[in-house]
Protein backbone atom coordinates (compact mmCIF):
# COMPACT_ATOMS: atom_id res chain seq x y z
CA UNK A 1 11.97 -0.08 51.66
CA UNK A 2 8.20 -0.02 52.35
CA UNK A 3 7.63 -1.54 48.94
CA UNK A 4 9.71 -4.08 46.47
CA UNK A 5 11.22 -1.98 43.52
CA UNK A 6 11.61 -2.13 40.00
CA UNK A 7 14.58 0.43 38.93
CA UNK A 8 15.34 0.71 35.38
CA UNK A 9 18.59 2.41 34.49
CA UNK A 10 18.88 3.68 31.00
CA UNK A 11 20.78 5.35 28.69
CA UNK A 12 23.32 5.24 25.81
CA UNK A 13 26.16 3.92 25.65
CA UNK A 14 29.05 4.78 28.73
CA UNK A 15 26.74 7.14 30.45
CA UNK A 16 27.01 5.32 33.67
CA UNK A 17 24.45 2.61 33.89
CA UNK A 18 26.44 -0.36 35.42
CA UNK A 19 28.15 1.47 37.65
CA UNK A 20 25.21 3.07 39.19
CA UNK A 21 23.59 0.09 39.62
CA UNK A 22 26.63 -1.91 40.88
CA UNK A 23 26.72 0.81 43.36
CA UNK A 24 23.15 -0.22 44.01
CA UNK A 25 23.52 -3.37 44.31
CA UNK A 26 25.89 -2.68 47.54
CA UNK A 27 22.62 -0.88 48.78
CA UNK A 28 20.30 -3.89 49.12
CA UNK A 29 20.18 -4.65 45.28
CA UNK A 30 19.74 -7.43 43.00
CA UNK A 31 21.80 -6.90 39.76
CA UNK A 32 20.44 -8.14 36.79
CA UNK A 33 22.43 -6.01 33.96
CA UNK A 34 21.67 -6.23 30.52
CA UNK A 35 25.12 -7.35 29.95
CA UNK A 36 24.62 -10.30 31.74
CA UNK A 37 22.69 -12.16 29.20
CA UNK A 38 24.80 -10.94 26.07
CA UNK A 39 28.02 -12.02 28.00
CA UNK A 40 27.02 -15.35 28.85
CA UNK A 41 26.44 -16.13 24.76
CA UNK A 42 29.78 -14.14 23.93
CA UNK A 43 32.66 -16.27 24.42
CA UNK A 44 30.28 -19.59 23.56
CA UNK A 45 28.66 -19.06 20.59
CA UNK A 46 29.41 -17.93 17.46
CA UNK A 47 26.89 -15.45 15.48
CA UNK A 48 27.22 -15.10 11.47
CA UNK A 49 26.47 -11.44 10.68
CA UNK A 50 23.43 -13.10 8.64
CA UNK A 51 22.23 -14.94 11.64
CA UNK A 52 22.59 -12.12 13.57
CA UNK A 53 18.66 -10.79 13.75
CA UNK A 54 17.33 -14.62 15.21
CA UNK A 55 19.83 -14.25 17.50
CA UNK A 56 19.31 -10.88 18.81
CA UNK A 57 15.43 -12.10 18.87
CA UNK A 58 16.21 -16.02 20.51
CA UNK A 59 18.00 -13.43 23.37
CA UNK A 60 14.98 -11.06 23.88
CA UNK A 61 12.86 -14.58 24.51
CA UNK A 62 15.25 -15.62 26.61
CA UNK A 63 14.82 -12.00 29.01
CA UNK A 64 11.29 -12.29 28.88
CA UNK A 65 11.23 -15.92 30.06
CA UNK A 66 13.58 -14.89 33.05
CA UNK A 67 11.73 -11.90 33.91
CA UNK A 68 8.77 -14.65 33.67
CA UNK A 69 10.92 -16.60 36.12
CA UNK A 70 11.15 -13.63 38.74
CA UNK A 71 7.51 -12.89 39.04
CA UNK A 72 6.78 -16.26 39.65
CA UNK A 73 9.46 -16.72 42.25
CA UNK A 74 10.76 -13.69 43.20
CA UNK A 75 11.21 -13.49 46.93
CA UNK A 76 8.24 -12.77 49.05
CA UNK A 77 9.64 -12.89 52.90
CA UNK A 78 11.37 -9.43 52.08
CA UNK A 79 11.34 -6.71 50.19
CA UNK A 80 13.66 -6.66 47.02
CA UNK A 81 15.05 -4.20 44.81
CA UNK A 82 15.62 -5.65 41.41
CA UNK A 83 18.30 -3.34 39.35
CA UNK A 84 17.86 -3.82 35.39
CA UNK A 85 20.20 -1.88 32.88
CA UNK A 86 19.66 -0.93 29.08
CA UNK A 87 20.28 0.87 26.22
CA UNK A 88 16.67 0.25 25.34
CA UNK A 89 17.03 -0.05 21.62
CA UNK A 90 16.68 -3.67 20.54
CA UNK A 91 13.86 -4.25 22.91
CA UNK A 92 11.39 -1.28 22.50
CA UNK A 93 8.52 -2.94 24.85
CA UNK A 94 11.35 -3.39 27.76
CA UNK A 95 9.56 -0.60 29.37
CA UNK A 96 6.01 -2.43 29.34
CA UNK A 97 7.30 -5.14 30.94
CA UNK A 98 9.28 -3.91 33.28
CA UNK A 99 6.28 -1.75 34.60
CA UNK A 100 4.12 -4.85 34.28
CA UNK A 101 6.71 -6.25 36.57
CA UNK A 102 7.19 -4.41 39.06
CA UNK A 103 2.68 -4.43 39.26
CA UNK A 104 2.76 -7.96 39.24
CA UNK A 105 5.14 -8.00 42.35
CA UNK A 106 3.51 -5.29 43.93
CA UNK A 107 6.93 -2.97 43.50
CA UNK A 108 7.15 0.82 42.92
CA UNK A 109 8.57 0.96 39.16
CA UNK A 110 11.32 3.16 39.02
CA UNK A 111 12.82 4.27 35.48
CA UNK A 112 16.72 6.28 35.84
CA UNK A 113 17.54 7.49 32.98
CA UNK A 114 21.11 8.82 32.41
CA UNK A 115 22.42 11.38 29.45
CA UNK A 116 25.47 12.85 28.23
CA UNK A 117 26.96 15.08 26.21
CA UNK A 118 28.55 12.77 22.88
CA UNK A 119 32.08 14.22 23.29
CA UNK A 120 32.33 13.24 27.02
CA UNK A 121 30.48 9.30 25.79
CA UNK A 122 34.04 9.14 23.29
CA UNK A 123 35.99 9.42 26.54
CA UNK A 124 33.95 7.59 28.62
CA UNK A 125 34.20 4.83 26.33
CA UNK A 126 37.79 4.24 26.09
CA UNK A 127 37.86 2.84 29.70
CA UNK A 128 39.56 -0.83 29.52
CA UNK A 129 37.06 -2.14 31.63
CA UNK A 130 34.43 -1.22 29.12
CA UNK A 131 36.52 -4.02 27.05
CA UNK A 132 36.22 -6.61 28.76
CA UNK A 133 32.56 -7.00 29.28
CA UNK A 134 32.07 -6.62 25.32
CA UNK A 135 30.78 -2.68 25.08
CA UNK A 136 31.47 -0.52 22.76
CA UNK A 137 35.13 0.64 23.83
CA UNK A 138 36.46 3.27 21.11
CA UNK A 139 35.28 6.72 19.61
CA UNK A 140 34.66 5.13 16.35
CA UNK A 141 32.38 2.59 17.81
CA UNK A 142 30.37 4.90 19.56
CA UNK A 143 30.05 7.46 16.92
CA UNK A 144 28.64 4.69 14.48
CA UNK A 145 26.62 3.66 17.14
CA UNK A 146 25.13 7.08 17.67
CA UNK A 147 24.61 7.73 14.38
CA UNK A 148 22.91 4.20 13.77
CA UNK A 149 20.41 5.26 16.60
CA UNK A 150 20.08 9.15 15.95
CA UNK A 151 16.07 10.06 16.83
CA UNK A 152 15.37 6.66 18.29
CA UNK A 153 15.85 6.89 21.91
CA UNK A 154 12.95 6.48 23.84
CA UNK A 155 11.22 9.65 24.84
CA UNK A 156 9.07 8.92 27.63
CA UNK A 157 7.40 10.32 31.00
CA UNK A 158 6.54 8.65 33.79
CA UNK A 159 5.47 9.92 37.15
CA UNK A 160 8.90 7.68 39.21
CA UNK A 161 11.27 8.87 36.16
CA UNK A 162 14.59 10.44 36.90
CA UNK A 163 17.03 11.74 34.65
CA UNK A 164 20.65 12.67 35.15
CA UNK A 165 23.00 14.57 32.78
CA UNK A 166 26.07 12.58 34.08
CA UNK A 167 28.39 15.28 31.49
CA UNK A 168 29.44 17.36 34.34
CA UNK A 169 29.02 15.06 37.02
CA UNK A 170 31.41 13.22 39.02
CA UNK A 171 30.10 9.21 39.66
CA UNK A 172 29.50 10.15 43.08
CA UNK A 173 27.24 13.27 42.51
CA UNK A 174 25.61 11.51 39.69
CA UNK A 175 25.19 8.26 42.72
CA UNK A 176 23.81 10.53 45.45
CA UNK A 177 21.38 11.79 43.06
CA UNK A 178 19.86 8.50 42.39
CA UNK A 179 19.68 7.85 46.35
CA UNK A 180 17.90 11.09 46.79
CA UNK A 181 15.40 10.08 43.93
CA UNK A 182 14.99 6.09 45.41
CA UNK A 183 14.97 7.60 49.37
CA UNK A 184 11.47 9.13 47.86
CA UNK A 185 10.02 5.47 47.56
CA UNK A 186 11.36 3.93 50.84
């Protein structure tokens, strides 16, 4: 890599996004999944539906602060490759920051984001590994979810954007066209 990078990978639910970027993350990647911060609270606190908003909100301070944390200290004797993952929803200024970021470091910022078609997402969701880091894991889920969030997906350009229709794509194809994107940067 001639530069530090910022890669954002995006989407709705089960189209992909952690495993892309733990595939990434075997490629000179630092993993910091959106997952990461939810499942740390999951098994150790316990949320009243009522309560629910300040605690969705006490977790967004607590991304910015670490994201705070990284520009102060992120590693400057080599170049890094920082892999975030989100649905992008709760946290509509993710993509500020992120770009803000990747600036600050002096990193090319690098926004993936993946799409499918809603019938192959209800498959896709059903995996049992989908379980067990707390996503949505059932048709049901995912319809309500969709439905929920219908017209709110961010619509955005950016000259370093890629999107992938992962629908008809095996997770190699859909890998080998992220490389090809992030080879452009290096």
């Amino acid at each position: 890599m001639k530069h530090n990078q910022v890669v954002l990978i995006h989407g709705m639910p089960a189209t992909g996004k952690y495993t892309m970027a733990k595939r990434l993350q075997d490629k000179d990647g630092i993993l910091l999944d959106n997952h990461y911060f939810h499942d740390m609270f999951a098994n150790s606190t316990e949320v009243p539906k009522s309560e629910l908003k300040q605690y969705w909100s006490a977790v967004g301070r607590l991304k910015k602060q670490f994201i705070d944390i990284l520009r102060q200290f992120y590693p400057k004797s080599r170049k890094v490759r920082y892999l975030f993952t989100s649905v992008m929803l709760k946290d509509e200024d993710l993509l500020e920051r992120l770009e803000k970021f990747a600036t600050d470091i002096q990193a090319d910022f690098i926004p993936i984001e993946l799409t499918a078609q809603p019938d192959v997402l209800k498959e896709r969701c059903k995996a049992e590994a989908r379980k067990a880091r707390h996503k949505i894991s059932n048709a049901k889920s995912l319809a309500k979810f969709l439905k929920e969030y219908e017209g709110r997906w961010p619509d955005y350009t950016h000259p370093n954007k890629l999107s992938v229709d992962t629908s008809l794509l095996t997770e190699d194809e859909t890998f080998a066209k992220i490389l090809r994107h992030l080879k452009k940067f290096n």
